[in-house]
Protein backbone atom coordinates (compact mmCIF):
# COMPACT_ATOMS: atom_id res chain seq x y z
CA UNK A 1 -13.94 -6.91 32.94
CA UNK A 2 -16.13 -4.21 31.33
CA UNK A 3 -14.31 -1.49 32.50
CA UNK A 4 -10.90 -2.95 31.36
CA UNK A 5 -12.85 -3.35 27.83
CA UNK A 6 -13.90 0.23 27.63
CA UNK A 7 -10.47 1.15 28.12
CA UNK A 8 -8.83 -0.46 25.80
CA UNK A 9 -11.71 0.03 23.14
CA UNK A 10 -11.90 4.01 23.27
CA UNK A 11 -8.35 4.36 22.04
CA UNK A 12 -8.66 1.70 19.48
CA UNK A 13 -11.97 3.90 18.36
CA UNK A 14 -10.38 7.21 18.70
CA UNK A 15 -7.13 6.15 16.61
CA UNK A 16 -9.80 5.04 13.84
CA UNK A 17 -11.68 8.27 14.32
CA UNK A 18 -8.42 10.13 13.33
CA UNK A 19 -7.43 8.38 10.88
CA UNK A 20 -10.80 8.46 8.62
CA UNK A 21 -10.86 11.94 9.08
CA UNK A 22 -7.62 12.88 7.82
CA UNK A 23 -7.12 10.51 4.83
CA UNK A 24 -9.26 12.99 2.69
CA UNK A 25 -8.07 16.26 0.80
CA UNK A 26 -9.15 17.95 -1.29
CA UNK A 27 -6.84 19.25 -4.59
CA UNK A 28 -6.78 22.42 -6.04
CA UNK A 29 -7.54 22.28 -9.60
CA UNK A 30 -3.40 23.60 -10.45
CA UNK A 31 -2.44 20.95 -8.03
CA UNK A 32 -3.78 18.06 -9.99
CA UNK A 33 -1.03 18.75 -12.96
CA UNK A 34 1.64 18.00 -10.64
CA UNK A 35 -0.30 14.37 -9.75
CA UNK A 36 -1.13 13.46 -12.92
CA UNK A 37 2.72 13.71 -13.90
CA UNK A 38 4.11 10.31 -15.13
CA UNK A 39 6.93 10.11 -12.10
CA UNK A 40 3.88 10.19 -9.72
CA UNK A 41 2.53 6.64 -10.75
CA UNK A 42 4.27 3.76 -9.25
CA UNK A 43 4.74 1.25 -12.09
CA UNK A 44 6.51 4.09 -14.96
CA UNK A 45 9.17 2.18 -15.42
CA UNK A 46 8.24 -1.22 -16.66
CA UNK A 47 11.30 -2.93 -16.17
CA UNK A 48 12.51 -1.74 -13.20
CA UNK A 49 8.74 -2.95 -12.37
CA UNK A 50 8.97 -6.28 -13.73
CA UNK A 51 12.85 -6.91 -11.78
CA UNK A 52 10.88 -5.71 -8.33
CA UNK A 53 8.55 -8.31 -9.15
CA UNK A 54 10.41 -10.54 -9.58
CA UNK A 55 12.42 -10.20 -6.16
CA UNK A 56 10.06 -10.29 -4.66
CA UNK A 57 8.54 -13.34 -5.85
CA UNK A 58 11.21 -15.28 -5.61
CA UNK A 59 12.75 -14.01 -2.39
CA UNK A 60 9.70 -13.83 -0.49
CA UNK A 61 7.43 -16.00 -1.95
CA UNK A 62 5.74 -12.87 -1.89
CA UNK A 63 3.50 -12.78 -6.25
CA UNK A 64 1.93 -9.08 -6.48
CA UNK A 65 -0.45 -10.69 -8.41
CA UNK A 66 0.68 -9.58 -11.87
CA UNK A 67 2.87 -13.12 -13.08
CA UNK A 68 2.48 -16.86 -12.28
CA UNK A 69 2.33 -18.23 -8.34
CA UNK A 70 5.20 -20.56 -7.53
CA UNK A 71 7.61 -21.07 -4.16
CA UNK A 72 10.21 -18.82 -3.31
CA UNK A 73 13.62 -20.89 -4.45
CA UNK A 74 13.80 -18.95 -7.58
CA UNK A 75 13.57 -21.81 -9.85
CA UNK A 76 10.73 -20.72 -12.17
């Protein structure tokens, strides 16, 4: 039982491992220009934003957060 344990926990450990270390870069300072542009954040477009939403919400039952909770029939 412990050794079937320690086998599945070192890859489960390792994968985590990995994937701390490379979520972190570091940006050059002429880099940051690029991220800062406006078609780099996710909501730009407020309508397009607000129709996503809304699919979502009343597809999926599936609220972002941003507009009022309800079921997902689409009759709000």
């Amino acid at each position: 039982m412990i050794r079937s344990a320690r086998c599945c926990i070192l890859p489960v450990v390792a994968f985590a491992l990995i994937a701390t270390l490379t979520g972190c870069s570091t940006v050059k300072p002429w880099q940051r220009g690029l991220l800062a542009d406006p078609i780099m954040q996710p909501d730009r477009n407020p309508i397009a934003s607000a129709l996503e939403e809304h699919v979502f919400f009343s597809r999926e039952a599936a609220n972002g957060g941003r507009s009022v909770g309800g079921g997902g029939c689409g009759c709000n």
